[in-house]
C-alpha atoms as a PDB file:
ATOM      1  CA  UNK A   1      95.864 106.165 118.880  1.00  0.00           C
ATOM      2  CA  UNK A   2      96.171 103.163 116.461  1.00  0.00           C
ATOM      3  CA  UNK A   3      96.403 105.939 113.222  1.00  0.00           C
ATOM      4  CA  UNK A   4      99.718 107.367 115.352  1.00  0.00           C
ATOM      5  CA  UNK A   5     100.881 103.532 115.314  1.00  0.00           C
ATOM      6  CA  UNK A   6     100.419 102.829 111.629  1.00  0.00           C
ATOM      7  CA  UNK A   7     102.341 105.933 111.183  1.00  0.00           C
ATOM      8  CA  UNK A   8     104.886 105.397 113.348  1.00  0.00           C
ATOM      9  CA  UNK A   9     105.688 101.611 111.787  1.00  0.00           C
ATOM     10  CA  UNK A  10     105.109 103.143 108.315  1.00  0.00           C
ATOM     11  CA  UNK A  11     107.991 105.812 109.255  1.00  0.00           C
ATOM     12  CA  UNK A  12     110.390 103.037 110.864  1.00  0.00           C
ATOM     13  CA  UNK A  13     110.232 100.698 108.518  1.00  0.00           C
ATOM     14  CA  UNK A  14     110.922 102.836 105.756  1.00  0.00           C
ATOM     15  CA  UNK A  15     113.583 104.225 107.477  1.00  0.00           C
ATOM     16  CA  UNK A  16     115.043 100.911 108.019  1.00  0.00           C
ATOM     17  CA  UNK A  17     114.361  99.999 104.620  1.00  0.00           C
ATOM     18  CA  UNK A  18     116.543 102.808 103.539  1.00  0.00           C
ATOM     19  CA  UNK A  19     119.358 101.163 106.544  1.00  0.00           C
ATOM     20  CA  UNK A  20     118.967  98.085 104.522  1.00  0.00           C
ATOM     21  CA  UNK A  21     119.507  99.644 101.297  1.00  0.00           C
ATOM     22  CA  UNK A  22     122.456 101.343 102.239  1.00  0.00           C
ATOM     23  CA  UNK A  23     124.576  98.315 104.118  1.00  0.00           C
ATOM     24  CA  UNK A  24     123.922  96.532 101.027  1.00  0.00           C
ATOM     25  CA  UNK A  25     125.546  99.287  98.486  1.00  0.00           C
ATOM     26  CA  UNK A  26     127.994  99.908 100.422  1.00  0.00           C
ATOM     27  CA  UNK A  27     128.805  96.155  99.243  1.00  0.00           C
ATOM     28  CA  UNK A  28     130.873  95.064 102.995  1.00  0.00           C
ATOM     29  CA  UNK A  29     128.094  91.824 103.976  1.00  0.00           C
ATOM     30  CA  UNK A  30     128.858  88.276 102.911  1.00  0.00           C
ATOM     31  CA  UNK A  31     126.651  86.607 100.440  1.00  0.00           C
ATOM     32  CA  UNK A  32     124.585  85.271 103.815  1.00  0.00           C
ATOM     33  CA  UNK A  33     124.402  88.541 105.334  1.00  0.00           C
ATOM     34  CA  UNK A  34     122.990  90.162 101.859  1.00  0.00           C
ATOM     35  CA  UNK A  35     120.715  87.625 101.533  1.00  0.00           C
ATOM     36  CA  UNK A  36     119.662  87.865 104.614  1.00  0.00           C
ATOM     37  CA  UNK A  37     119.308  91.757 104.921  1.00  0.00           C
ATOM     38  CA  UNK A  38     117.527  91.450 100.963  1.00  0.00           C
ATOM     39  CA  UNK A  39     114.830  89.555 102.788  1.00  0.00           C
ATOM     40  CA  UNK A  40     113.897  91.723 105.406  1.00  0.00           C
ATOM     41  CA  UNK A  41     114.332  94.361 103.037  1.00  0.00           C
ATOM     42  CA  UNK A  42     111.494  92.890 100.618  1.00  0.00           C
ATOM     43  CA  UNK A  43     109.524  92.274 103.503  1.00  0.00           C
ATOM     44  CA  UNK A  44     109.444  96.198 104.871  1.00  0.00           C
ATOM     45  CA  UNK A  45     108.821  96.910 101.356  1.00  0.00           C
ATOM     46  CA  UNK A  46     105.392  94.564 101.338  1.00  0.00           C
ATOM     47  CA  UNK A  47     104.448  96.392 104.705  1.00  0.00           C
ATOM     48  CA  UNK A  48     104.801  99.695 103.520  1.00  0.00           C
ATOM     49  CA  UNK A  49     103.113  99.220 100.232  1.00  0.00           C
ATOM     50  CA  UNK A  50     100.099  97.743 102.430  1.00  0.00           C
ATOM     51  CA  UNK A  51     100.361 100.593 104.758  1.00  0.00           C
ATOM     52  CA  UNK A  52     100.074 102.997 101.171  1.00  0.00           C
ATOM     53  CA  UNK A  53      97.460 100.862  99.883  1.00  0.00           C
ATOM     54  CA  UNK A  54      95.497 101.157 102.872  1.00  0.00           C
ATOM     55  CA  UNK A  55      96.142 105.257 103.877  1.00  0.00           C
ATOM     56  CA  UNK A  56      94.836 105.058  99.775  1.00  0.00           C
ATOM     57  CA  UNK A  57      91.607 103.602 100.774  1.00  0.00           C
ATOM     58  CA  UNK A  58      90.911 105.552 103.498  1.00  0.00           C
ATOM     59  CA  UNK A  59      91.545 108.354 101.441  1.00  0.00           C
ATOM     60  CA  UNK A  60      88.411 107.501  98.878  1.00  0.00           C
ATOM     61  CA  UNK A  61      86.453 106.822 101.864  1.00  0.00           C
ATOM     62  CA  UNK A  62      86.617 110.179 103.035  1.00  0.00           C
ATOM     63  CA  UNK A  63      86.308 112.259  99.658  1.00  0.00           C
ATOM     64  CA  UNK A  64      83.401 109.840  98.885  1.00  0.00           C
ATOM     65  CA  UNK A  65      80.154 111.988  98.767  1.00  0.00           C
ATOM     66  CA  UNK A  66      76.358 110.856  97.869  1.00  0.00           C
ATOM     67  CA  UNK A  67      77.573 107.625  97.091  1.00  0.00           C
ATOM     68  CA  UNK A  68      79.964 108.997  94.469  1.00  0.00           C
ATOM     69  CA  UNK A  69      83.933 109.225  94.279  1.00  0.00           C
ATOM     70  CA  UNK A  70      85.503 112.596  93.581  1.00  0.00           C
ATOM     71  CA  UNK A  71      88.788 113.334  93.201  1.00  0.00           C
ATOM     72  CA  UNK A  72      89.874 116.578  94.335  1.00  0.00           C
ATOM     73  CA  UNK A  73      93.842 117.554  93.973  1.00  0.00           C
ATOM     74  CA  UNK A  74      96.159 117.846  96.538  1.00  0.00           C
ATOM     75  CA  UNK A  75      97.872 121.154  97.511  1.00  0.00           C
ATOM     76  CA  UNK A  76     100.673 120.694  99.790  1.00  0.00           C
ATOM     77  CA  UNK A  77     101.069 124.390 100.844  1.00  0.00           C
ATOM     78  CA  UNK A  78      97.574 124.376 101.862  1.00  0.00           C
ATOM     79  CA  UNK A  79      97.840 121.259 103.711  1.00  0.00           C
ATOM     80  CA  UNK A  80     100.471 122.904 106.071  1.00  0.00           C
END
């Protein structure tokens, strides 16, 4: 059940990242409330690039065979 967690923060904190992003184009906060909403925006950003980094690894771990790395494409039709 933890791999349906990781997911599940991965999903909402992009998808508050993307909140984030928006309030501050739209260009309506103070100075303090940009600030404040470009911090927790850099800080979702950090998490999700560790939760890439990390689906990454496990990634190689699993195509790993006989002690050697191969890289086999991706096909996203075949996936579904």
């Amino acid at each position: 059940m933890a791999r349906k967690k990781a997911s599940i923060d991965f999903e909402q904190s992009l998808a508050d990242l993307q909140t984030l992003v928006e309030r501050l184009e739209n260009g309506e906060l103070s100075l303090e409330d940009s600030l404040t909403a470009f911090e927790q925006g850099i800080s979702l950003t950090r998490d999700c690039q560790a939760a890439l980094v990390q689906a990454e690894q496990k990634v190689q771990v699993l195509l790993e065979r006989d002690g050697e790395l191969k890289a086999e494409p991706f096909d996203a039709e075949q996936a579904e």
